[in-house]
C-alpha atoms as a PDB file:
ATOM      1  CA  UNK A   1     -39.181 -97.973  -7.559  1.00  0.00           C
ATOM      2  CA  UNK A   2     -37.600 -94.422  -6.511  1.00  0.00           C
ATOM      3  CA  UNK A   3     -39.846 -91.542  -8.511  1.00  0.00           C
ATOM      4  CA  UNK A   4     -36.588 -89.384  -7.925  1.00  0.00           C
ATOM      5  CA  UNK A   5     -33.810 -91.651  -9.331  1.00  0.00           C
ATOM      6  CA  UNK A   6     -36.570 -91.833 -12.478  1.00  0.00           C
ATOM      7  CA  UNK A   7     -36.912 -88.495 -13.085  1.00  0.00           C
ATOM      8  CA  UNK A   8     -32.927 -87.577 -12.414  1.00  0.00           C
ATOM      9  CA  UNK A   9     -32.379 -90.428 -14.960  1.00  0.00           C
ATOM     10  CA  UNK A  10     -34.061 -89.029 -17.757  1.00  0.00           C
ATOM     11  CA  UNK A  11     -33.435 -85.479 -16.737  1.00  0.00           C
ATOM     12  CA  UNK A  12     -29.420 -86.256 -17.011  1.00  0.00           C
ATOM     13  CA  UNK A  13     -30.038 -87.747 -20.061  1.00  0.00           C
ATOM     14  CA  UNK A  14     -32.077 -84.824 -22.102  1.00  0.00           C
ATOM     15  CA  UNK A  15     -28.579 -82.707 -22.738  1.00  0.00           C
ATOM     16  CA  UNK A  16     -26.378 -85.703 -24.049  1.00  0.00           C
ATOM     17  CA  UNK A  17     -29.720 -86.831 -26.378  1.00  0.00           C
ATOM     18  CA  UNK A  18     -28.634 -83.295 -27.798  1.00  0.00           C
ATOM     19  CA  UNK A  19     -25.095 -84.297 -29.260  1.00  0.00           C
ATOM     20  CA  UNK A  20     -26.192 -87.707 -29.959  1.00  0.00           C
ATOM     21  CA  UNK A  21     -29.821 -87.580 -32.087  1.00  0.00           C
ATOM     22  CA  UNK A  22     -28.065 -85.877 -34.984  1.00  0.00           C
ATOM     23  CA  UNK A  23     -25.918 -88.883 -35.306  1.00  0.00           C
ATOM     24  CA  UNK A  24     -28.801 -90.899 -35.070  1.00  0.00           C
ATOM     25  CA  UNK A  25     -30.412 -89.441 -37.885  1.00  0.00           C
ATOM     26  CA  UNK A  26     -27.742 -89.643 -39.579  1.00  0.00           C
ATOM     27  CA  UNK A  27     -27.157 -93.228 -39.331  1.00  0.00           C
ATOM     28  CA  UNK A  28     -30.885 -93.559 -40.207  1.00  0.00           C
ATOM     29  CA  UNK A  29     -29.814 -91.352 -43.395  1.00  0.00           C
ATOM     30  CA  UNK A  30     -26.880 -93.685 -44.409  1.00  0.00           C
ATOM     31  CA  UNK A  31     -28.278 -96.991 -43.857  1.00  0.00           C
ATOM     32  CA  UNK A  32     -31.394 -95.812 -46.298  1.00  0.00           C
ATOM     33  CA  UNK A  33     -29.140 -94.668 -48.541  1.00  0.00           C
ATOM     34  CA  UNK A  34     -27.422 -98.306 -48.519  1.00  0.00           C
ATOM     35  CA  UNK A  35     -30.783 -99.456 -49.922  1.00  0.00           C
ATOM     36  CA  UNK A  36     -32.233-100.561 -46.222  1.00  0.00           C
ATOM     37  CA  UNK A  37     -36.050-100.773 -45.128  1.00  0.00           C
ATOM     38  CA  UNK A  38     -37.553 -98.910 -42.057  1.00  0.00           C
ATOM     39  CA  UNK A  39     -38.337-102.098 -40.689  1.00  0.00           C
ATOM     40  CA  UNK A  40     -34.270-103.299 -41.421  1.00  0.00           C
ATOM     41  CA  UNK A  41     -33.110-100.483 -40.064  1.00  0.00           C
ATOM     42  CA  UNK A  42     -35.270-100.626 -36.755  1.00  0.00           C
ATOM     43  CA  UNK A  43     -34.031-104.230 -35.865  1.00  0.00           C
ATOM     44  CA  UNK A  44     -31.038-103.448 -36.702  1.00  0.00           C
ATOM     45  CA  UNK A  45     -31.108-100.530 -34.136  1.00  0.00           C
ATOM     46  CA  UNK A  46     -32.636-102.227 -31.502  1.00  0.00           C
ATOM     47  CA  UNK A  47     -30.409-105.200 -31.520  1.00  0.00           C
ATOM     48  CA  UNK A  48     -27.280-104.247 -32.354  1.00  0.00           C
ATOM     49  CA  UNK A  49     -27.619-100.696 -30.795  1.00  0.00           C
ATOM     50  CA  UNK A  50     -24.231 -99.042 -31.198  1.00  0.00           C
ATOM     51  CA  UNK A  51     -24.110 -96.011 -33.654  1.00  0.00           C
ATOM     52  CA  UNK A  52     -20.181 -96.162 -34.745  1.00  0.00           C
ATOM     53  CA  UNK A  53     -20.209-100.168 -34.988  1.00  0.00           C
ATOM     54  CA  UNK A  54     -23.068-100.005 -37.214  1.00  0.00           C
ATOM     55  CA  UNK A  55     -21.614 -97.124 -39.741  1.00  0.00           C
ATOM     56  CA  UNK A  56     -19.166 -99.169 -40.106  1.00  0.00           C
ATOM     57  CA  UNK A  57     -21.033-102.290 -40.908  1.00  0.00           C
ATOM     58  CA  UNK A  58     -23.193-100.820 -43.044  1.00  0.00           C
ATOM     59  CA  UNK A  59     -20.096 -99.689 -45.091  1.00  0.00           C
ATOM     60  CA  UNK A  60     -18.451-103.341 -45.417  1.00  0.00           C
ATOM     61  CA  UNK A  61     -22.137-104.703 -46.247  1.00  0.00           C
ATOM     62  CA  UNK A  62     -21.573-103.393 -49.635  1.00  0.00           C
ATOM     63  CA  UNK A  63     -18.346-104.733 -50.497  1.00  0.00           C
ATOM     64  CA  UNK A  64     -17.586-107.917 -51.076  1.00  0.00           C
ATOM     65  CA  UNK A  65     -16.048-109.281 -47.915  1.00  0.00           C
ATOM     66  CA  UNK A  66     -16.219-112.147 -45.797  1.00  0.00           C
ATOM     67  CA  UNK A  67     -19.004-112.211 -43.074  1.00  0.00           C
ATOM     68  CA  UNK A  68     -15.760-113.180 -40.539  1.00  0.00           C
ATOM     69  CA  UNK A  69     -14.270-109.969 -41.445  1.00  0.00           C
ATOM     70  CA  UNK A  70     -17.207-107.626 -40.740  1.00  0.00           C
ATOM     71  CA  UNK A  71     -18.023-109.157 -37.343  1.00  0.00           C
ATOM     72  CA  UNK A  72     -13.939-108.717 -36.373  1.00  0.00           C
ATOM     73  CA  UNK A  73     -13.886-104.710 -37.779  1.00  0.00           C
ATOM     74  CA  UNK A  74     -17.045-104.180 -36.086  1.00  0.00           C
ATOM     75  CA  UNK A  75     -15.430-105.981 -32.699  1.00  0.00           C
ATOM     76  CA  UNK A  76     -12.783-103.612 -33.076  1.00  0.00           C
ATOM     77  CA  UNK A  77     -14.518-100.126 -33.373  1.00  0.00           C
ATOM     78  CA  UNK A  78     -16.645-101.542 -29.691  1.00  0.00           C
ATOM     79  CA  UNK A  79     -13.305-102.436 -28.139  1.00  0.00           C
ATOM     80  CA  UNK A  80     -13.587 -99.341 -26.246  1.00  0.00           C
ATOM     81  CA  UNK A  81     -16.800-101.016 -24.276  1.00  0.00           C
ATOM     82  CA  UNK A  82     -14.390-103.847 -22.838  1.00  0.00           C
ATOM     83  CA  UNK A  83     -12.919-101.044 -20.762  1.00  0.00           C
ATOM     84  CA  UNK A  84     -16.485 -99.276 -20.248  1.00  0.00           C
ATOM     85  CA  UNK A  85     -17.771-102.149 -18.012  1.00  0.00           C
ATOM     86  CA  UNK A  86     -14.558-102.782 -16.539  1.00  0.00           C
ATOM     87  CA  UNK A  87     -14.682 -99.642 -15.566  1.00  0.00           C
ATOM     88  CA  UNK A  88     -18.040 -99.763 -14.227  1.00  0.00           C
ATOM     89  CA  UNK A  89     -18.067-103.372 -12.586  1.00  0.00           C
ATOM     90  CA  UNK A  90     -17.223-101.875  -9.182  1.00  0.00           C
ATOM     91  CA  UNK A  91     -20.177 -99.591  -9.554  1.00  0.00           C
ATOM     92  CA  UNK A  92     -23.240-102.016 -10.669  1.00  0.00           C
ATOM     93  CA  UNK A  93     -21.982-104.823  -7.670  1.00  0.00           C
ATOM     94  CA  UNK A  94     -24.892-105.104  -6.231  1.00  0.00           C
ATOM     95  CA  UNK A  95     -26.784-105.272  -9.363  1.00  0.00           C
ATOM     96  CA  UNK A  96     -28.078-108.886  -9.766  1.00  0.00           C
ATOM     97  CA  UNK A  97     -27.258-110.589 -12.863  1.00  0.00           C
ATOM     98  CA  UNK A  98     -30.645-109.810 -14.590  1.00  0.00           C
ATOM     99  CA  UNK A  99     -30.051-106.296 -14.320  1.00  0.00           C
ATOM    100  CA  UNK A 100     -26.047-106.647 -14.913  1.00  0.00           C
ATOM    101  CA  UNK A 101     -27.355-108.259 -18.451  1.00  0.00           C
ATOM    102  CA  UNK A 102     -29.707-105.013 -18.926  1.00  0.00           C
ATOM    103  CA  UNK A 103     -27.152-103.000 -18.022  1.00  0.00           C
ATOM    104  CA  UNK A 104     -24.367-103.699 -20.334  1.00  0.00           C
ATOM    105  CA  UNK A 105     -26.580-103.995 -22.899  1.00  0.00           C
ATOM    106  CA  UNK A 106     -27.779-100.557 -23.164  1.00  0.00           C
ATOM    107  CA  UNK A 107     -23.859 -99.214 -22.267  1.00  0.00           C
ATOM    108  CA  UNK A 108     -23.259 -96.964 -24.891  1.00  0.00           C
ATOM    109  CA  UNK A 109     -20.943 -93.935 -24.314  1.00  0.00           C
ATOM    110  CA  UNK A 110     -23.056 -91.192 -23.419  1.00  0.00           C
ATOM    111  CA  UNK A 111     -24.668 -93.838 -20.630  1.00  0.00           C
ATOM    112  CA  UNK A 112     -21.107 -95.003 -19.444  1.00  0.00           C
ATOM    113  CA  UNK A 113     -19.678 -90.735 -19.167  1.00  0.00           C
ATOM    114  CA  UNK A 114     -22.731 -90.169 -17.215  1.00  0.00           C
ATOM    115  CA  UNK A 115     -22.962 -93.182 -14.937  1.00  0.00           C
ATOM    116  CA  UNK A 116     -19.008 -92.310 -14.217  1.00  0.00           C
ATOM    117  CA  UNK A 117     -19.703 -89.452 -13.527  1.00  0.00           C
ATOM    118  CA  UNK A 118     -22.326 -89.980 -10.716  1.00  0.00           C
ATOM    119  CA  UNK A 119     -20.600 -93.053  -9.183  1.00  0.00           C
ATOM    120  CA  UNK A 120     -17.405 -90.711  -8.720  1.00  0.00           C
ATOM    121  CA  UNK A 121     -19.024 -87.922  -7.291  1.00  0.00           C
ATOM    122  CA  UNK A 122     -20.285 -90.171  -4.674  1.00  0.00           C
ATOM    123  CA  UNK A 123     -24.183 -90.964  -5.351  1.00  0.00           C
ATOM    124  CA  UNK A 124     -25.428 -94.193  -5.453  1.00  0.00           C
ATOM    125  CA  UNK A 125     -25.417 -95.747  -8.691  1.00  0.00           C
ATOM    126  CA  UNK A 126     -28.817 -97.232  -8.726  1.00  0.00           C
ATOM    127  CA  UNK A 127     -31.038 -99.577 -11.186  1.00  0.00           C
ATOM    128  CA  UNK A 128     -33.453 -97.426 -11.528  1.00  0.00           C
ATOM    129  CA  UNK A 129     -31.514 -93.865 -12.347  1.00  0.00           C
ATOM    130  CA  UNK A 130     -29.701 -96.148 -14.550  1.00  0.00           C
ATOM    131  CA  UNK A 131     -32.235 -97.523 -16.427  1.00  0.00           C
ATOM    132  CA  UNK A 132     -34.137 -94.595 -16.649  1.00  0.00           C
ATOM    133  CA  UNK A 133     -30.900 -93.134 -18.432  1.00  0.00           C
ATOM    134  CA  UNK A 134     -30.488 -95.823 -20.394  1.00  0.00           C
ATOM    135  CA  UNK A 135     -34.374 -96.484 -21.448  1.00  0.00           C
ATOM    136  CA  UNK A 136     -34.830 -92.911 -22.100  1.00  0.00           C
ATOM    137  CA  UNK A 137     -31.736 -92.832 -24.337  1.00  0.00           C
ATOM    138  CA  UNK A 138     -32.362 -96.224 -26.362  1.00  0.00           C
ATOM    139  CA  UNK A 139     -35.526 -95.098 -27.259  1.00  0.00           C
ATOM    140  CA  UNK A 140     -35.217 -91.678 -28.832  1.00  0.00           C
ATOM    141  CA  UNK A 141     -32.579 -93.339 -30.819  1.00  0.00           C
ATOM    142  CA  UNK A 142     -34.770 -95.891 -32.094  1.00  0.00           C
ATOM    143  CA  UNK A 143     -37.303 -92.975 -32.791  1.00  0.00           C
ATOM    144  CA  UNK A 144     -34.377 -90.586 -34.357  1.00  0.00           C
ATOM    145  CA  UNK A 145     -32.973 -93.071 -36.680  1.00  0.00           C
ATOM    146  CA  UNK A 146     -36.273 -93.698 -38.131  1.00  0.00           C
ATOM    147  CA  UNK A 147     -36.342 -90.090 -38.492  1.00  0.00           C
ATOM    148  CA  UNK A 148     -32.818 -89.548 -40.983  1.00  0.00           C
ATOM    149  CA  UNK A 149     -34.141 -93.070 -42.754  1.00  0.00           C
ATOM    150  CA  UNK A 150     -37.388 -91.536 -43.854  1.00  0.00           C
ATOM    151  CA  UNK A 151     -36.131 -88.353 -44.846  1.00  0.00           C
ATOM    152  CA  UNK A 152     -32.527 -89.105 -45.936  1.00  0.00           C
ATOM    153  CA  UNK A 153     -33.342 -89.942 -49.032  1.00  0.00           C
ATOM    154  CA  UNK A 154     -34.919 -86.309 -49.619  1.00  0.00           C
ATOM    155  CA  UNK A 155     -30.625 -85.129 -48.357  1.00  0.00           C
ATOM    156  CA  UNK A 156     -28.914 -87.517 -50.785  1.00  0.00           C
ATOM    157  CA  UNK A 157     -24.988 -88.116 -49.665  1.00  0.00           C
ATOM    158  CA  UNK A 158     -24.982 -86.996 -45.824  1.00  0.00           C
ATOM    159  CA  UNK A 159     -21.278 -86.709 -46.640  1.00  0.00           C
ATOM    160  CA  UNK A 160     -21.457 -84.519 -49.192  1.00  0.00           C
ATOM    161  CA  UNK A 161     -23.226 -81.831 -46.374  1.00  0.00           C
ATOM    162  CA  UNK A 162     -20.502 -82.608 -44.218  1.00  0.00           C
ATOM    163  CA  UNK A 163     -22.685 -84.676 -41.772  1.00  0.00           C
ATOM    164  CA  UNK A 164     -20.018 -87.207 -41.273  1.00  0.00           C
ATOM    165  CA  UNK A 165     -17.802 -84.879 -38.971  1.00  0.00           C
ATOM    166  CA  UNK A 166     -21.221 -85.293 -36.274  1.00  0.00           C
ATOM    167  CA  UNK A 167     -19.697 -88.372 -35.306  1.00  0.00           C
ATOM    168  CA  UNK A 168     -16.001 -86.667 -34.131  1.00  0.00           C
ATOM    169  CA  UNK A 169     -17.983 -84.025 -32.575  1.00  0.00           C
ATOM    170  CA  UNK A 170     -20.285 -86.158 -30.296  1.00  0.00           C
ATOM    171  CA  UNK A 171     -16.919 -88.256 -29.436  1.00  0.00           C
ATOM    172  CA  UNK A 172     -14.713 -85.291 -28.476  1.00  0.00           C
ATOM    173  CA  UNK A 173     -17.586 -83.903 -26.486  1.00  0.00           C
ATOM    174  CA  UNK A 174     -17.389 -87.216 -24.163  1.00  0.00           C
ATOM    175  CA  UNK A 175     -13.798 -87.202 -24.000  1.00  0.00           C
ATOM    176  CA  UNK A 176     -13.795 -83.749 -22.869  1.00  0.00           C
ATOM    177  CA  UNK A 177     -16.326 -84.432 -20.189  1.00  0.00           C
ATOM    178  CA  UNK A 178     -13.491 -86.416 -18.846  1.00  0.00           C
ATOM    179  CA  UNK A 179     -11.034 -83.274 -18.711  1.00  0.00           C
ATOM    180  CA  UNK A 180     -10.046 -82.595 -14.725  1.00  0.00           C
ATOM    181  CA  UNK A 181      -9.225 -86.363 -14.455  1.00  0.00           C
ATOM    182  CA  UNK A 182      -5.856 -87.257 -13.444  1.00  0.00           C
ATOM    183  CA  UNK A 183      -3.128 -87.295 -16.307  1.00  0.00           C
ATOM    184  CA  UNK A 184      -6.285 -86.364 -18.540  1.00  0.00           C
ATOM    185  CA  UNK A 185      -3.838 -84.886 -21.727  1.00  0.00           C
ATOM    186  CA  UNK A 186      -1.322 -87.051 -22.031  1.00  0.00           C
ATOM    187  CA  UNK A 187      -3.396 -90.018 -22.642  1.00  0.00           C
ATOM    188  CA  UNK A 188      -5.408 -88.502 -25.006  1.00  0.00           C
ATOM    189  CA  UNK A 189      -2.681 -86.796 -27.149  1.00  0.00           C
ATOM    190  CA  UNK A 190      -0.985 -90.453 -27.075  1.00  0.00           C
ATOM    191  CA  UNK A 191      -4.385 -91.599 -28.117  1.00  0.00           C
ATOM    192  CA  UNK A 192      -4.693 -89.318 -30.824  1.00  0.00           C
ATOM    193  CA  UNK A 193      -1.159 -89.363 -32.381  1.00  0.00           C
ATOM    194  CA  UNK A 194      -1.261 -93.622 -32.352  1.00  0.00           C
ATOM    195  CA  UNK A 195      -4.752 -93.594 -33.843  1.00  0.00           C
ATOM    196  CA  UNK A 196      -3.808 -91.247 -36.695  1.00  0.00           C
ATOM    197  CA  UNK A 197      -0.655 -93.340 -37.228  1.00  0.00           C
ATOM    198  CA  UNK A 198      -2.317 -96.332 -37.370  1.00  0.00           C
ATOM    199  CA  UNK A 199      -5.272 -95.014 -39.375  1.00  0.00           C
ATOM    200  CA  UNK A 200      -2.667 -94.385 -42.182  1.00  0.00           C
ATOM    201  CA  UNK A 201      -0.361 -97.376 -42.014  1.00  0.00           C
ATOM    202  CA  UNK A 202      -2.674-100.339 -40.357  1.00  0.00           C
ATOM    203  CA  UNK A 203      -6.325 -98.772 -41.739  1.00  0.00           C
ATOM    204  CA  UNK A 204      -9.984 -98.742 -40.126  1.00  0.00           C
ATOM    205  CA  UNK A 205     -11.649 -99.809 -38.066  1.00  0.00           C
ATOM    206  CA  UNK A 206      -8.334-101.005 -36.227  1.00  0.00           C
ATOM    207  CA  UNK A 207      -7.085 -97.607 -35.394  1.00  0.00           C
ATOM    208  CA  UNK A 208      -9.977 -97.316 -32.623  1.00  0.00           C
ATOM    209  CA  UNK A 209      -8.661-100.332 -30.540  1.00  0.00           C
ATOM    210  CA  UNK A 210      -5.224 -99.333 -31.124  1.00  0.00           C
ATOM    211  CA  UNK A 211      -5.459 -95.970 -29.808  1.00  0.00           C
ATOM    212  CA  UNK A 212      -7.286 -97.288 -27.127  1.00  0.00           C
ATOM    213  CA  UNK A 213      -4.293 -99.356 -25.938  1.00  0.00           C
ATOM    214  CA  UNK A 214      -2.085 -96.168 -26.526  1.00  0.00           C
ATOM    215  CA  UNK A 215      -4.009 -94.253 -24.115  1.00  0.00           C
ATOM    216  CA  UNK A 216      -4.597 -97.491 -21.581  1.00  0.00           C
ATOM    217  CA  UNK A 217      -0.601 -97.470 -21.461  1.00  0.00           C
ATOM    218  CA  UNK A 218       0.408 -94.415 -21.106  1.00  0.00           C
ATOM    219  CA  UNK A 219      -2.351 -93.879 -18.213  1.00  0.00           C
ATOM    220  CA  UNK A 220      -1.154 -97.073 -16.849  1.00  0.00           C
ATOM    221  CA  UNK A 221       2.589 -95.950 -16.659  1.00  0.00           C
ATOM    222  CA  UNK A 222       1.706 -92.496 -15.161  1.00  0.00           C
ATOM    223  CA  UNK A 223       1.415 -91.731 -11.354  1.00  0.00           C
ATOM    224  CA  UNK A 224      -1.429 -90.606 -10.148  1.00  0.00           C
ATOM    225  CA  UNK A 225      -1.777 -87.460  -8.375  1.00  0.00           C
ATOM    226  CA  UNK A 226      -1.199 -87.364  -4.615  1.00  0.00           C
ATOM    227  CA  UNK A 227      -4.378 -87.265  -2.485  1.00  0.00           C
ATOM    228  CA  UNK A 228      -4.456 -84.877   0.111  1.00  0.00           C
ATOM    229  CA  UNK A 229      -5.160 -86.737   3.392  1.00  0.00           C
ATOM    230  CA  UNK A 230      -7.156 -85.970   6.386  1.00  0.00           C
ATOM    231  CA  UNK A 231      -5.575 -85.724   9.910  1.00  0.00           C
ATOM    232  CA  UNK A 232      -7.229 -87.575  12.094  1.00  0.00           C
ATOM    233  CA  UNK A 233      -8.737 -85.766  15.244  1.00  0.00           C
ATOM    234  CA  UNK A 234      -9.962 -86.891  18.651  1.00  0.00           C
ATOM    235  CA  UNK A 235     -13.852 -86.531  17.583  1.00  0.00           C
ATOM    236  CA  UNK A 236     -12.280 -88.636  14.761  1.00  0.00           C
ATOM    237  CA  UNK A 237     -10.071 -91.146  16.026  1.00  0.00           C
END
């Protein structure tokens, strides 16, 4: 096990823990407030272990709706990590399938910007950075959600503080992170404008998958900038 991949692991995961823990706590506020126990709340964290998917489930949970419905809203908010390990397949190759499994489990969108990020600027995407990331990130969630569920109750409504808009920021911060790639604004303004539409005509949670195929197409039916080539030379050739 490489002591250097370890430490640049959990050293590139320190600044995103910064945008993410206050979501954290406040999921930890907001399933409290929905009447949960610490002990509910930390399986449900360390199972299901994805922050926007579980907001959401904890808000059908207190309707009355059909079990089949909440699994297919929540399906639809984590559409988006369908294209995450797609996008990362060619990267984690010569993972085996043990570590494949342990891999996509802990893909959450901080650990998928990051692990993009290092595969494209040409390091080797290892196990063990990725882990490290990943480790390091899962728990400090796990401790941070405990956090908002043991003093949320002392804040009331996060929503009426104007916690919920946490959430937005942490996502535009990762999207942003993505800003010199190749036809960068025009998928996300086609992103944006089909996700607002459908937010008011079709309704949550579908507008996340369906600006997700907005963007997929219109990044799909763009060229891609031309790559400068090298000539080759004698030394070269």
């Amino acid at each position: 096990m490489n002591r250097d991949e370890i430490i640049s692991g959990i050293r590139t995961a320190l600044p995103t823990l910064l945008s993410a823990l206050p979501f954290a706590i406040l999921l930890g506020a907001v399933s409290s407030n929905m009447g949960l126990s610490i002990g509910e709340i930390l399986l449900m964290n360390m199972t299901v272990y994805a922050g926007a998917s579980q907001l959401v489930g904890i808000e059908l949970f207190k309707h009355d709706i059909a079990p089949w419905l909440v699994v297919v809203s929540i399906f639809a908010v984590n559409f988006r990590h369908i294209l995450y390990s797609a996008a990362l397949a060619a990267h984690i190759e010569h993972f085996n399938l043990g570590q494949k499994i342990a891999a996509l489990f802990v893909l959450v969108d901080p650990q998928f910007a990051e692990s993009l990020k290092r595969a494209e600027s040409g390091k080797k995407l290892s196990f063990t950075w990725y882990m490290s990331f990943g480790l390091t990130f899962y728990i400090t969630w796990q401790i941070t959600a405990v956090i908002g569920a043991v003093f949320g109750k002392f804040v009331g409504d996060p929503r009426a503080l104007g916690l919920d808009v946490l959430l937005t920021v942490y996502f535009l911060g990762l999207v942003l992170g993505f800003r010199n790639k190749d036809n960068w604004l025009p998928t996300v303004v086609a992103s944006a404008v089909a996700s607002t539409a459908a937010w008011h005509f079709v309704g949550s949670p579908w507008h996340v998958s369906i600006g997700a195929v907005a963007g997929i197409a219109v990044a799909a039916a763009l060229p891609l900038k031309a790559r400068p080539q090298l000539e080759a030379t004698p030394e070269a050739a």
